[in-house]
C-alpha atoms as a PDB file:
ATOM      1  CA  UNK A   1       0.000   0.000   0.000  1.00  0.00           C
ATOM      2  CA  UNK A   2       3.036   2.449   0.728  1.00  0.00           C
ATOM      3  CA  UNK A   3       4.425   1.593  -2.338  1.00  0.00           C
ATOM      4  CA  UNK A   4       0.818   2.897  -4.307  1.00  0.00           C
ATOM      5  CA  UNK A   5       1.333   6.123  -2.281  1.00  0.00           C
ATOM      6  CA  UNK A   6       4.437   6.958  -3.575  1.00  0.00           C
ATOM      7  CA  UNK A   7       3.496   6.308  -7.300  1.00  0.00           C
ATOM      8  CA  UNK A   8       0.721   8.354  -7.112  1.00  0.00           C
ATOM      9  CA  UNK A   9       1.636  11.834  -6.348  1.00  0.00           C
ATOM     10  CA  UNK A  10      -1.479  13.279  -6.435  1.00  0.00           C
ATOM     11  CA  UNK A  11      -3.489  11.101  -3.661  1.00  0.00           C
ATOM     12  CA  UNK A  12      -2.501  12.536  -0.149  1.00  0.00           C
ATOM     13  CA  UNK A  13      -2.550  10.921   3.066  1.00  0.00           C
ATOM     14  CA  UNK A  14      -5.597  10.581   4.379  1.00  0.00           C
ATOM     15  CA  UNK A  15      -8.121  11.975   1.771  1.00  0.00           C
ATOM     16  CA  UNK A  16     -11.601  10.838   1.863  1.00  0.00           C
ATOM     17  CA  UNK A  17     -14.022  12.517   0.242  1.00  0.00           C
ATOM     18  CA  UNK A  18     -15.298  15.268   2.473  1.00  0.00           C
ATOM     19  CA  UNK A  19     -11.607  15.982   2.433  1.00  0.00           C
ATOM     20  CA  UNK A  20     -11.510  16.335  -1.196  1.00  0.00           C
ATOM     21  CA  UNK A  21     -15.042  18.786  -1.176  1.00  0.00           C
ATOM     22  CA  UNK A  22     -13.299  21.236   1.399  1.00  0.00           C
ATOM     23  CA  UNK A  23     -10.091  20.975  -1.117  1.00  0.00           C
ATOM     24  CA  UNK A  24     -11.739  21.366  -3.998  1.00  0.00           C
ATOM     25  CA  UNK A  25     -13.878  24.616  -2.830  1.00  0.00           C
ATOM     26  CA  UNK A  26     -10.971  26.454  -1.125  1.00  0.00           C
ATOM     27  CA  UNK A  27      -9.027  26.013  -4.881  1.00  0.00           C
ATOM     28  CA  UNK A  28     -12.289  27.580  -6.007  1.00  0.00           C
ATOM     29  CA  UNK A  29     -12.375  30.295  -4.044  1.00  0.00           C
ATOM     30  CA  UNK A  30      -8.824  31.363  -4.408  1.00  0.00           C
ATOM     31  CA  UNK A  31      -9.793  31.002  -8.484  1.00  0.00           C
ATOM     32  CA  UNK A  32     -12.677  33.489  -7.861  1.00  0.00           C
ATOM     33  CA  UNK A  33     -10.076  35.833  -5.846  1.00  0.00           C
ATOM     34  CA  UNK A  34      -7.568  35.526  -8.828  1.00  0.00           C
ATOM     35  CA  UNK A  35      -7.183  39.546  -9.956  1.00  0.00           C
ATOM     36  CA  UNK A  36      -4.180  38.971 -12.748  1.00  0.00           C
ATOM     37  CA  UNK A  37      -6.897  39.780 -15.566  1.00  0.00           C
ATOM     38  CA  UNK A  38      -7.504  42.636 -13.536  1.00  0.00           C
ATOM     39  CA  UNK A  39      -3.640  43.918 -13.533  1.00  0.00           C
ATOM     40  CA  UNK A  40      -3.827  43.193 -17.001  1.00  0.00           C
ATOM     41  CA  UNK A  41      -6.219  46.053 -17.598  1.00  0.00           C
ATOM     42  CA  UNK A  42      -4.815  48.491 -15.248  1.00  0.00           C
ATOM     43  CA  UNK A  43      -2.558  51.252 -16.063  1.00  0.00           C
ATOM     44  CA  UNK A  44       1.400  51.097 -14.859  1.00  0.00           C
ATOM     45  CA  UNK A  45       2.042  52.751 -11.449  1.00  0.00           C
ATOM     46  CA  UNK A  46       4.793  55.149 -12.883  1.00  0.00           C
ATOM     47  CA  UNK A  47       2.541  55.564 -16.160  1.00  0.00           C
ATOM     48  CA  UNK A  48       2.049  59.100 -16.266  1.00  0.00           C
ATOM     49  CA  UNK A  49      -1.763  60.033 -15.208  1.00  0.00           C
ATOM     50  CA  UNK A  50      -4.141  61.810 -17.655  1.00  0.00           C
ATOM     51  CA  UNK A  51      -5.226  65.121 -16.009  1.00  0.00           C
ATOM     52  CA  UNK A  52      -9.173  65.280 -15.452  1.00  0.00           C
ATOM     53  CA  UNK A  53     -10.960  67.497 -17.120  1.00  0.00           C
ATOM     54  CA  UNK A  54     -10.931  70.977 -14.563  1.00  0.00           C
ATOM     55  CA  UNK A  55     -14.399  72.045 -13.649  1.00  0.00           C
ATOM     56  CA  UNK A  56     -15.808  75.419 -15.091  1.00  0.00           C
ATOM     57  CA  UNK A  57     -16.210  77.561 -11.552  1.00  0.00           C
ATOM     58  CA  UNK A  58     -15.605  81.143 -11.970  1.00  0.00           C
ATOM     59  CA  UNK A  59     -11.955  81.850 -11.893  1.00  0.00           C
ATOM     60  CA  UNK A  60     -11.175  79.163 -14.714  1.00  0.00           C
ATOM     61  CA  UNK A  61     -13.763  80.154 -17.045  1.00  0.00           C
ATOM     62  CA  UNK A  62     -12.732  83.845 -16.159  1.00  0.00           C
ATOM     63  CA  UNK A  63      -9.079  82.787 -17.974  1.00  0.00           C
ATOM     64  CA  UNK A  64     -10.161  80.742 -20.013  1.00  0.00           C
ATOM     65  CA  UNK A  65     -12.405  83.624 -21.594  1.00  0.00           C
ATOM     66  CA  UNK A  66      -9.766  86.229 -21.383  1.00  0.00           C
ATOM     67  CA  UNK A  67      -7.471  83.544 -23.618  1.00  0.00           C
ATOM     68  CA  UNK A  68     -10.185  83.218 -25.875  1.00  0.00           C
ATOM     69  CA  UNK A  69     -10.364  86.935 -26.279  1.00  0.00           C
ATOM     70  CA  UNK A  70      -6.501  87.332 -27.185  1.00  0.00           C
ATOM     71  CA  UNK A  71      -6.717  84.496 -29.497  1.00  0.00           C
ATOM     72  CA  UNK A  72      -9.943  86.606 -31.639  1.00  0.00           C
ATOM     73  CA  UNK A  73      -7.621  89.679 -31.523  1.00  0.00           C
ATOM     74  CA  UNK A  74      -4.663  87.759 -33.275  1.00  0.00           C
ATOM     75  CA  UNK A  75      -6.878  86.130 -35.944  1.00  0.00           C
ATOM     76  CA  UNK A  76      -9.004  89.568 -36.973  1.00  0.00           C
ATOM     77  CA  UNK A  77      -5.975  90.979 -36.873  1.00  0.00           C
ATOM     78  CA  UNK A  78      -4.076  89.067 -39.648  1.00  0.00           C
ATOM     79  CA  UNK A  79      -4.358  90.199 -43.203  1.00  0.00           C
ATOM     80  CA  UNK A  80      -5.382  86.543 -44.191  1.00  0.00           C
ATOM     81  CA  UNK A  81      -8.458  86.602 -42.383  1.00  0.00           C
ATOM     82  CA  UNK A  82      -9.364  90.296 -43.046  1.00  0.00           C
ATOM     83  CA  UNK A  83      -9.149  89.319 -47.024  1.00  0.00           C
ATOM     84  CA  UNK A  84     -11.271  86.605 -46.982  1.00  0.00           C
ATOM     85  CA  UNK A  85     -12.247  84.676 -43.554  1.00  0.00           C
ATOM     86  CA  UNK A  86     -13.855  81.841 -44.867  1.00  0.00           C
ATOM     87  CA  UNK A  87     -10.796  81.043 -47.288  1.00  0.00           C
ATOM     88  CA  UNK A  88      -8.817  81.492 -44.047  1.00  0.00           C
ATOM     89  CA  UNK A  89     -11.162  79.013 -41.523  1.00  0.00           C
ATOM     90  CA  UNK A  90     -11.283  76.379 -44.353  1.00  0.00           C
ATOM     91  CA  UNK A  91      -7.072  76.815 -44.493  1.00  0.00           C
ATOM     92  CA  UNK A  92      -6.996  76.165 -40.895  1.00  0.00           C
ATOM     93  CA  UNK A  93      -9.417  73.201 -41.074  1.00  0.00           C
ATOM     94  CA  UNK A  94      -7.381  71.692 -43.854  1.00  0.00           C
ATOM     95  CA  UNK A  95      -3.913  72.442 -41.715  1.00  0.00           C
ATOM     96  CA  UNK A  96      -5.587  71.261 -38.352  1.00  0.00           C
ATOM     97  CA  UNK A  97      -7.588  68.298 -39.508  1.00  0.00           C
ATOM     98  CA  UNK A  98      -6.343  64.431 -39.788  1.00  0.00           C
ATOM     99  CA  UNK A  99      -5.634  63.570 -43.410  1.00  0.00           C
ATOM    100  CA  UNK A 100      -8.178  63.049 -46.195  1.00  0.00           C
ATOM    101  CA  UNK A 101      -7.797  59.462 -46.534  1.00  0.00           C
ATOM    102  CA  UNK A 102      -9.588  58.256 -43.816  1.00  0.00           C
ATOM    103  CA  UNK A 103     -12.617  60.098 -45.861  1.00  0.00           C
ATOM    104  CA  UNK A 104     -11.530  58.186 -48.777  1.00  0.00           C
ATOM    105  CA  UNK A 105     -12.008  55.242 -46.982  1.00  0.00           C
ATOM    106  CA  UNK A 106     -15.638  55.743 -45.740  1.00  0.00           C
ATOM    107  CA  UNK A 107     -16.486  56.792 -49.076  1.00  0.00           C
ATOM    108  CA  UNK A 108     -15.668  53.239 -50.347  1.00  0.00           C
ATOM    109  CA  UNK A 109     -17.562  51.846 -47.710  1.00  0.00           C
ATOM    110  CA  UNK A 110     -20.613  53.639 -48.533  1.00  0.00           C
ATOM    111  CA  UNK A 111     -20.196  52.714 -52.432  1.00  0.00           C
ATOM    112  CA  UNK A 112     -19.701  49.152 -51.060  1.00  0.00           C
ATOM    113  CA  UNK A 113     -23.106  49.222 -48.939  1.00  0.00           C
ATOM    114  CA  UNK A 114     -24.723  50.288 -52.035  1.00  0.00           C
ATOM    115  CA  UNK A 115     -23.311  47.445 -54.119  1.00  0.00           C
ATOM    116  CA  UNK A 116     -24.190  45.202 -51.455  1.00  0.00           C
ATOM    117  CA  UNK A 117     -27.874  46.223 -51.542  1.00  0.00           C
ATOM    118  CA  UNK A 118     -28.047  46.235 -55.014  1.00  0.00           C
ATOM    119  CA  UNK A 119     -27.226  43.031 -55.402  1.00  0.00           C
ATOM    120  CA  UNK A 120     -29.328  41.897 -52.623  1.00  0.00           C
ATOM    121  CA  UNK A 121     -32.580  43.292 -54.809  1.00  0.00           C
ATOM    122  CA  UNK A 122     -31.513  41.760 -57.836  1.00  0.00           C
ATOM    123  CA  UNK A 123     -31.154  38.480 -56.555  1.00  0.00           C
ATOM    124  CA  UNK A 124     -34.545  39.033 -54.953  1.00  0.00           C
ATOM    125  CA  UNK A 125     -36.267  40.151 -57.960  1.00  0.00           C
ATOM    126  CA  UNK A 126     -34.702  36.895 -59.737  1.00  0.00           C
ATOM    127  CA  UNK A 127     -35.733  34.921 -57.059  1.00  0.00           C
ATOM    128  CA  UNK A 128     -39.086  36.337 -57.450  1.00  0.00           C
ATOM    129  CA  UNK A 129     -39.366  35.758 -61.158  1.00  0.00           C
ATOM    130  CA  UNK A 130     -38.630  32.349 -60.413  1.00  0.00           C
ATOM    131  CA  UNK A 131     -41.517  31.831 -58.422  1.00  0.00           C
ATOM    132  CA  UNK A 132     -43.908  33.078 -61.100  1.00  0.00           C
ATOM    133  CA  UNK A 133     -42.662  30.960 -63.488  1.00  0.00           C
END
């Protein structure tokens, strides 16, 4: 009988079966209490931190108005703007905007939903046309 303990590494001394229930739900409950998935998804300690967005009270919207207000003064006062401001704000836009291919791109997706739909209506007429026959 000793020898069957030592070839089986698994079976412990003195296991019956109420034994093996308690075992088997504490190896449960540390499974439930397993948080690795959690670090996973968690940002590094020494990661720098994104700032909050501030909350509007008075003093920060006071500022943020008075930057506003220089900004205004620098664009009216360029000759650019003064010439034509909508030629200007569409030259900013261009300047300040992510490139046009991602537009490209969700033009050919449209054109591809249309295809798509097309071809779903001709193979339903077809299908139809089938039926009648």
């Amino acid at each position: 009988m000793a020898k069957a303990r030592r070839d089986n590494p698994r079976r412990r001394r003195h296991d019956n079966p109420e034994q093996k229930n308690t075992r088997s739900r504490r190896q449960k409950k540390l499974k439930a209490y397993d948080l690795s998935a959690l670090s996973e998804s968690l940002s590094e300690p020494g990661a720098p931190k994104q700032k909050p967005e501030a909350k509007l009270n008075c003093k920060s919207r006071q500022t943020l108005v008075l930057r506003e207000a220089a900004h205004l003064k620098a664009v009216l006062g360029k000759m650019q703007f003064q010439l034509d401001p909508f030629a200007a704000i569409h030259q900013h836009l261009l300047a300040t905007q992510p490139p046009a291919a991602a537009k490209g791109d969700a033009v050919k997706e449209g054109k591809d939903s249309k295809n798509k739909k097309r071809r779903r209506k001709k193979g339903a007429s077809s299908s139809s046309q089938a039926m009648d026959i």
